[in-house]
C-alpha atoms as a PDB file:
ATOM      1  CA  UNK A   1     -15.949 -44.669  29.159  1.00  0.00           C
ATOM      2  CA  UNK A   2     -13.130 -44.346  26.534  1.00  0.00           C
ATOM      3  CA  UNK A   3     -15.795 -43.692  23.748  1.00  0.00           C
ATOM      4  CA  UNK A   4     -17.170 -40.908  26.036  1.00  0.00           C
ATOM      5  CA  UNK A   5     -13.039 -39.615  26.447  1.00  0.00           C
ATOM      6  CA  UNK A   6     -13.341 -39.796  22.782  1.00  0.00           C
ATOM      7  CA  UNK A   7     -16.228 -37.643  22.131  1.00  0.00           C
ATOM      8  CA  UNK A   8     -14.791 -34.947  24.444  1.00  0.00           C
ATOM      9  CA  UNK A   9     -11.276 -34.596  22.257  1.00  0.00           C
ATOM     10  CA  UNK A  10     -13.259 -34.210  18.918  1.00  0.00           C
ATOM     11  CA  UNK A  11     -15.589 -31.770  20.506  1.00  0.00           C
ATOM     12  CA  UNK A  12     -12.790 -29.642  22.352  1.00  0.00           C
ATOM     13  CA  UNK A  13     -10.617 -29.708  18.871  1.00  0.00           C
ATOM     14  CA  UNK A  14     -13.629 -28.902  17.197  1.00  0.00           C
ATOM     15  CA  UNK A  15     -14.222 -25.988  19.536  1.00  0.00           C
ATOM     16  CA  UNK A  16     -10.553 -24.993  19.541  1.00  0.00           C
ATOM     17  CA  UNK A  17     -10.519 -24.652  15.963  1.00  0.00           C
ATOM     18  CA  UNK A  18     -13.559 -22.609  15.635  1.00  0.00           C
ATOM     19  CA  UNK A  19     -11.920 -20.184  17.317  1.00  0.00           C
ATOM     20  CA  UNK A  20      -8.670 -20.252  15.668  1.00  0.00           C
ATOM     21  CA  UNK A  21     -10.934 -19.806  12.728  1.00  0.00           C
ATOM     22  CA  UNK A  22     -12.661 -16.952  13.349  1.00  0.00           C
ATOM     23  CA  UNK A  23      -9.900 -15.295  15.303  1.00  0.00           C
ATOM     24  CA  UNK A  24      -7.773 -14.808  11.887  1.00  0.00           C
ATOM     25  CA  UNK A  25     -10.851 -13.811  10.319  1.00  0.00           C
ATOM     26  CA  UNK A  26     -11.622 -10.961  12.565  1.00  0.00           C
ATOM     27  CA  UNK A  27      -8.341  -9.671  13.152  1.00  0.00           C
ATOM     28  CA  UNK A  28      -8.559  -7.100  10.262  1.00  0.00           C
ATOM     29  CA  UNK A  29      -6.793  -3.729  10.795  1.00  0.00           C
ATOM     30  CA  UNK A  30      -8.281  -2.179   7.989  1.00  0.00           C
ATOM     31  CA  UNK A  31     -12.041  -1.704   6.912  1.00  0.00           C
ATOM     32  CA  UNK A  32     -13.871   0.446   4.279  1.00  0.00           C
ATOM     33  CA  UNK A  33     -13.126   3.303   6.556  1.00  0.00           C
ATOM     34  CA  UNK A  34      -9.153   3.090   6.312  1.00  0.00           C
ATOM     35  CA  UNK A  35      -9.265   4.881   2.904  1.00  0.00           C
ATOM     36  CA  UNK A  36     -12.014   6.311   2.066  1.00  0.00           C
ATOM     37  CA  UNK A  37     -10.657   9.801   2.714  1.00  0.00           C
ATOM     38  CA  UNK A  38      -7.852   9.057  -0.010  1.00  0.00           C
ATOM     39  CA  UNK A  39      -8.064   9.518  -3.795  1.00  0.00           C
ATOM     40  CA  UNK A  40      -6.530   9.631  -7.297  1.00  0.00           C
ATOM     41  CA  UNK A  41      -4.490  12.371  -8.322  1.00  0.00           C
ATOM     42  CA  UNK A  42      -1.841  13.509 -10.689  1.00  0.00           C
ATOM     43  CA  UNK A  43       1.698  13.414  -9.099  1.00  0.00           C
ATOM     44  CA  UNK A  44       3.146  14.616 -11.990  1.00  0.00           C
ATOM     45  CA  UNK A  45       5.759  12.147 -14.223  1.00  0.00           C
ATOM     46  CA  UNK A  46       4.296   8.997 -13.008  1.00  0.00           C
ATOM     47  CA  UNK A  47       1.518  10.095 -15.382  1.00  0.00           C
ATOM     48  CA  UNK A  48       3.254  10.731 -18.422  1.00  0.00           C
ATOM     49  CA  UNK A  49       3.160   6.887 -19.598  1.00  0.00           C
ATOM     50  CA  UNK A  50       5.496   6.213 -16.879  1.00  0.00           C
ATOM     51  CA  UNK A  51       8.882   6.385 -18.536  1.00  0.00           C
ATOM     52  CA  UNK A  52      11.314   8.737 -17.254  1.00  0.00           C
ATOM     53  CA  UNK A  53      14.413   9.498 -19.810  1.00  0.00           C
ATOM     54  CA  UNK A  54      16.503  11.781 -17.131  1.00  0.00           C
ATOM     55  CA  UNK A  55      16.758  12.723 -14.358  1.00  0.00           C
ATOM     56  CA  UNK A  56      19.127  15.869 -12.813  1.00  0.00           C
ATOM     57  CA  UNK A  57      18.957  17.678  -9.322  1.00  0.00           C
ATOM     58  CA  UNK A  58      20.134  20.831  -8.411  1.00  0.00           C
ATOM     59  CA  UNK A  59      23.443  20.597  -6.501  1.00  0.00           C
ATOM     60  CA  UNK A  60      22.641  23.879  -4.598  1.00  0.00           C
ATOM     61  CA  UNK A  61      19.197  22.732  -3.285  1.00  0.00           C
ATOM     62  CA  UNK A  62      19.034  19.232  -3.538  1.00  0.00           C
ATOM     63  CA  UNK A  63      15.212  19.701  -2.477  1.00  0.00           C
ATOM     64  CA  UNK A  64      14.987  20.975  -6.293  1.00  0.00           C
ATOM     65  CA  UNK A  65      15.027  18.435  -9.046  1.00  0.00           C
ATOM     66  CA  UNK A  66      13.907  18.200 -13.115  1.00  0.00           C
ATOM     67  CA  UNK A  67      12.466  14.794 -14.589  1.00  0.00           C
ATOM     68  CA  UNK A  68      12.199  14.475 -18.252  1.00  0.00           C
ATOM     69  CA  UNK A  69       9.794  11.742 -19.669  1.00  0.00           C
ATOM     70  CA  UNK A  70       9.858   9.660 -22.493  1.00  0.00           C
ATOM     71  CA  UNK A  71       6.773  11.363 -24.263  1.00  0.00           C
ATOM     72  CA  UNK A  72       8.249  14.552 -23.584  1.00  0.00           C
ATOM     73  CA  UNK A  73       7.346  16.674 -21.224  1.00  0.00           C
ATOM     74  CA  UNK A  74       9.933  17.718 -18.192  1.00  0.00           C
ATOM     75  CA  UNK A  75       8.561  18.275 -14.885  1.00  0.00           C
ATOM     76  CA  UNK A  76       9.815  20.138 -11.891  1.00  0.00           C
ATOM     77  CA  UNK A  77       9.792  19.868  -7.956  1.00  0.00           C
ATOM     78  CA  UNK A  78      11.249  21.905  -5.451  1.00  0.00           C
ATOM     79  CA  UNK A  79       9.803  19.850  -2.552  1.00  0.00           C
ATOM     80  CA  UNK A  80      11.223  16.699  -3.102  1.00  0.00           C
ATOM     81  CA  UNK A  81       9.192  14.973  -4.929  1.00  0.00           C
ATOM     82  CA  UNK A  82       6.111  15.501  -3.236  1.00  0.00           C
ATOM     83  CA  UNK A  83       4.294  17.734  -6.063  1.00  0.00           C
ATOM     84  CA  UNK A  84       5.648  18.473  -9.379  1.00  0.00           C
ATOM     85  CA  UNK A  85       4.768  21.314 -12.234  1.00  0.00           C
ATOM     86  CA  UNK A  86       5.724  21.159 -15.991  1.00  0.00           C
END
């Protein structure tokens, strides 16, 4: 009787466990799907070897802003940072 008590544990870990297991495995919130839709593109000074040498916003329009890089070129946004020009 006890071995038969015994046999039941390691089979109801064992079954416990398995689900624990798979559980975390399948409990993904993102897939292939999540970014397909997204690519690379040119932000503007991140591009420029990365190195910015200065930086200066417009006190009037603080949406308006100049980055200079280190190889460079200077860049310009008046969106905040969300496209630049040079």
């Amino acid at each position: 009787m006890k071995s038969l008590h015994t046999i039941l544990l390691v089979l109801a870990c064992g079954l416990i466990f398995a689900q624990q297991k798979k559980t975390t495995t399948e409990s993904s919130d993102f897939s292939s799907d999540t970014f397909s839709s997204l690519s690379f593109r040119s932000i503007g000074p991140a591009v420029t070897s990365g190195r910015i040498s200065d930086f200066a916003v417009n006190p009037a329009n603080k949406s308006e802003y100049y980055v200079a890089s280190a190889s460079g070129g200077v860049w310009k946004t008046t969106n905040k940072g969300i496209s630049f020009t040079p």
